[in-house]
Protein backbone atom coordinates (compact mmCIF):
# COMPACT_ATOMS: atom_id res chain seq x y z
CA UNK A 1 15.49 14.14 -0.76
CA UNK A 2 14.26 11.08 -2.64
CA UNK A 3 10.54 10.60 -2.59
CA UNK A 4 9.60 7.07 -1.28
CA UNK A 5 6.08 5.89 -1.67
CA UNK A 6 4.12 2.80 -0.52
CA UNK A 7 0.58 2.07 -1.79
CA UNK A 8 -2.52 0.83 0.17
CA UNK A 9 -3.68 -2.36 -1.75
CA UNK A 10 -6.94 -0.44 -3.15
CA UNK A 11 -4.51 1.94 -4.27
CA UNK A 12 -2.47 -0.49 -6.28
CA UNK A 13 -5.61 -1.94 -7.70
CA UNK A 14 -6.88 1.04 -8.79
CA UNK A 15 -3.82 2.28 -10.07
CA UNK A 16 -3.55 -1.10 -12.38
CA UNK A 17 -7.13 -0.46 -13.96
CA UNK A 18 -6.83 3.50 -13.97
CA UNK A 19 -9.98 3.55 -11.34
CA UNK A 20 -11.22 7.21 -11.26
CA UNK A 21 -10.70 6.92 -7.55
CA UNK A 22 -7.46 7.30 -8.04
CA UNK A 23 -7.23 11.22 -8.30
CA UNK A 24 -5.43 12.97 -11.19
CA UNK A 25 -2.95 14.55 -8.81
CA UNK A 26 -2.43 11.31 -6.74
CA UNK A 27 -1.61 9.44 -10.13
CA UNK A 28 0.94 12.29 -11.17
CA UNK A 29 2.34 12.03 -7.46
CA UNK A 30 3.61 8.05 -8.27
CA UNK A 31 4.03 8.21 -11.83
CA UNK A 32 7.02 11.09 -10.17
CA UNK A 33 7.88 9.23 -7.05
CA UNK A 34 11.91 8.20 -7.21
CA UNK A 35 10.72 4.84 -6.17
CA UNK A 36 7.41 3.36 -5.23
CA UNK A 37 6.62 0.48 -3.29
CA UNK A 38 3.98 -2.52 -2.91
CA UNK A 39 3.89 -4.43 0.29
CA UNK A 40 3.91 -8.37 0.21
CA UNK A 41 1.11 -7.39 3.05
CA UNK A 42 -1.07 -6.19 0.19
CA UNK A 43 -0.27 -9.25 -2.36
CA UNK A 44 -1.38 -11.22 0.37
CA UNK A 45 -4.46 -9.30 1.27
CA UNK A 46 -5.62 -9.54 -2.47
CA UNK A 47 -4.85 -13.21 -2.80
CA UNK A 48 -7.17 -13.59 0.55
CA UNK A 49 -9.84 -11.76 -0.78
CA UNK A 50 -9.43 -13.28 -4.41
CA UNK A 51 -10.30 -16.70 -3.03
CA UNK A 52 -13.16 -15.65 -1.13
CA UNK A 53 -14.62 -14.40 -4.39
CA UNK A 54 -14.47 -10.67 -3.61
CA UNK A 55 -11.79 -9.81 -6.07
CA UNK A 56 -10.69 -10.50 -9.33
CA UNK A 57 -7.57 -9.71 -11.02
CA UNK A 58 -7.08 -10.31 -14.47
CA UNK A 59 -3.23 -10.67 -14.17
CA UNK A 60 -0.72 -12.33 -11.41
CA UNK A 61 -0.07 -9.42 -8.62
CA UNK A 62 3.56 -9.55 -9.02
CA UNK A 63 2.80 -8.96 -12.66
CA UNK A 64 1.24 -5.87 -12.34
CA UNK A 65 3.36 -4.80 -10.03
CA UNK A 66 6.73 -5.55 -12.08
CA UNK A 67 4.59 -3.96 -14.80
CA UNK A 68 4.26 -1.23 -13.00
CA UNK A 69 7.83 -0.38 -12.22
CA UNK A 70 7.20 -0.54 -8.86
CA UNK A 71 9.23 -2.42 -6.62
CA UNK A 72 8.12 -5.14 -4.02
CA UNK A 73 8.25 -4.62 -0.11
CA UNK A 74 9.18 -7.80 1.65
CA UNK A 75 8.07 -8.14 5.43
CA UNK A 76 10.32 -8.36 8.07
CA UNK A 77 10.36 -9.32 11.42
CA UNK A 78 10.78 -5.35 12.42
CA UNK A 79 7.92 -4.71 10.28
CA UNK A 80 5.61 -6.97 12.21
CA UNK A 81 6.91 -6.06 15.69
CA UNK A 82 6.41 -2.31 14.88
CA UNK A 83 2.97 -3.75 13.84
CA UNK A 84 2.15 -5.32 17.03
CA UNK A 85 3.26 -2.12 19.23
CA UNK A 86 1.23 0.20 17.14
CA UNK A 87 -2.21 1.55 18.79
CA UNK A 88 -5.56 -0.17 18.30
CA UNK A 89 -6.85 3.34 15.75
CA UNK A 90 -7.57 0.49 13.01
CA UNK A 91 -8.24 -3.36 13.36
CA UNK A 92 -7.63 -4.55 10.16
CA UNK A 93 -4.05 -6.61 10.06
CA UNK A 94 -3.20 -5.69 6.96
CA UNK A 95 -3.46 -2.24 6.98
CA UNK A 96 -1.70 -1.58 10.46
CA UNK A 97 1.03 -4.17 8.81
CA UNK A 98 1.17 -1.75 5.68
CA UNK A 99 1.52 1.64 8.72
CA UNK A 100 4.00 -0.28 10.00
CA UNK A 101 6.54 -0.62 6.82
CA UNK A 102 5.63 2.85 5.66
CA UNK A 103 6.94 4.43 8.96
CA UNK A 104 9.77 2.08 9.83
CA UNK A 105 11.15 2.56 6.37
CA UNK A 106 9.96 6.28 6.17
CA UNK A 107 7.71 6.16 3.37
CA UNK A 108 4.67 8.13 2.78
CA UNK A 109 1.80 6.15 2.73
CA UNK A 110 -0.87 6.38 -0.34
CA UNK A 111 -4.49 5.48 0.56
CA UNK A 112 -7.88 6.90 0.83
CA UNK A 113 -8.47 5.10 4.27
CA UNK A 114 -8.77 8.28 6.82
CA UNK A 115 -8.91 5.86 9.81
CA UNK A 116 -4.89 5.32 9.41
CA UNK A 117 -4.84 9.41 9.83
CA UNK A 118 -4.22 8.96 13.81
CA UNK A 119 -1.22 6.67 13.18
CA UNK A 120 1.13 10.01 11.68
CA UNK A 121 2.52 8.20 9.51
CA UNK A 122 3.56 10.77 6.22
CA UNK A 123 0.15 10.51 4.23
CA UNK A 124 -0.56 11.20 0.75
CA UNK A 125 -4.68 11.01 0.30
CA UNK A 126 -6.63 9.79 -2.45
């Protein structure tokens, strides 16, 4: 069986600038994956916080993510109804957006946010 990730926007970010959060065995995890995916969700959620001032990235998102070798996740209209239907356990859009994708397209989800935990989705921690 092919293993499918997709990455929590911190964990994209940290993966670009080899962040220390991003634990050895984690790392090894996508550098294996068969294919790993970045949401649109999370290019958007940096680009928010990038003109608020709380972010800066020294290269275009859909750089680093081409750089990568990843591939991008569009958003569908399934995506955000699944979205919408899924229990209040987190309030932030973008992450019950990114729960969402992960478990209609059954991919395990990489992040080191242990609120998404009561969703079920497949989990791999950081």
């Amino acid at each position: 069986m092919k293993r499918a990730l997709l990455l929590d926007t911190h964990v994209f970010l940290w993966w670009r600038t080899d962040d220390c959060r991003l634990l050895p065995a984690v790392r090894e995890a996508i550098s294996l994956a068969d294919i790993v995916f970045v949401s649109a969700a999370s290019a958007w959620e940096a680009h928010i916080k990038m003109a608020l001032g709380k972010l800066d990235m020294p290269e275009p998102f859909s750089s680093g993510v081409a750089d990568s070798g990843f591939d991008e996740l569009a958003i569908s209209f399934s995506h955000v109804e699944a979205a919408a239907h899924l229990p209040p356990h987190h309030r932030d859009p973008f992450d019950r957006l990114l729960v969402a994708q992960a478990r209609h397209e059954h991919l395990v989800f990489v992040s080191h946010d242990r609120a998404l935990e009561p969703y079920g989705v497949p989990m791999l921690w950081t």
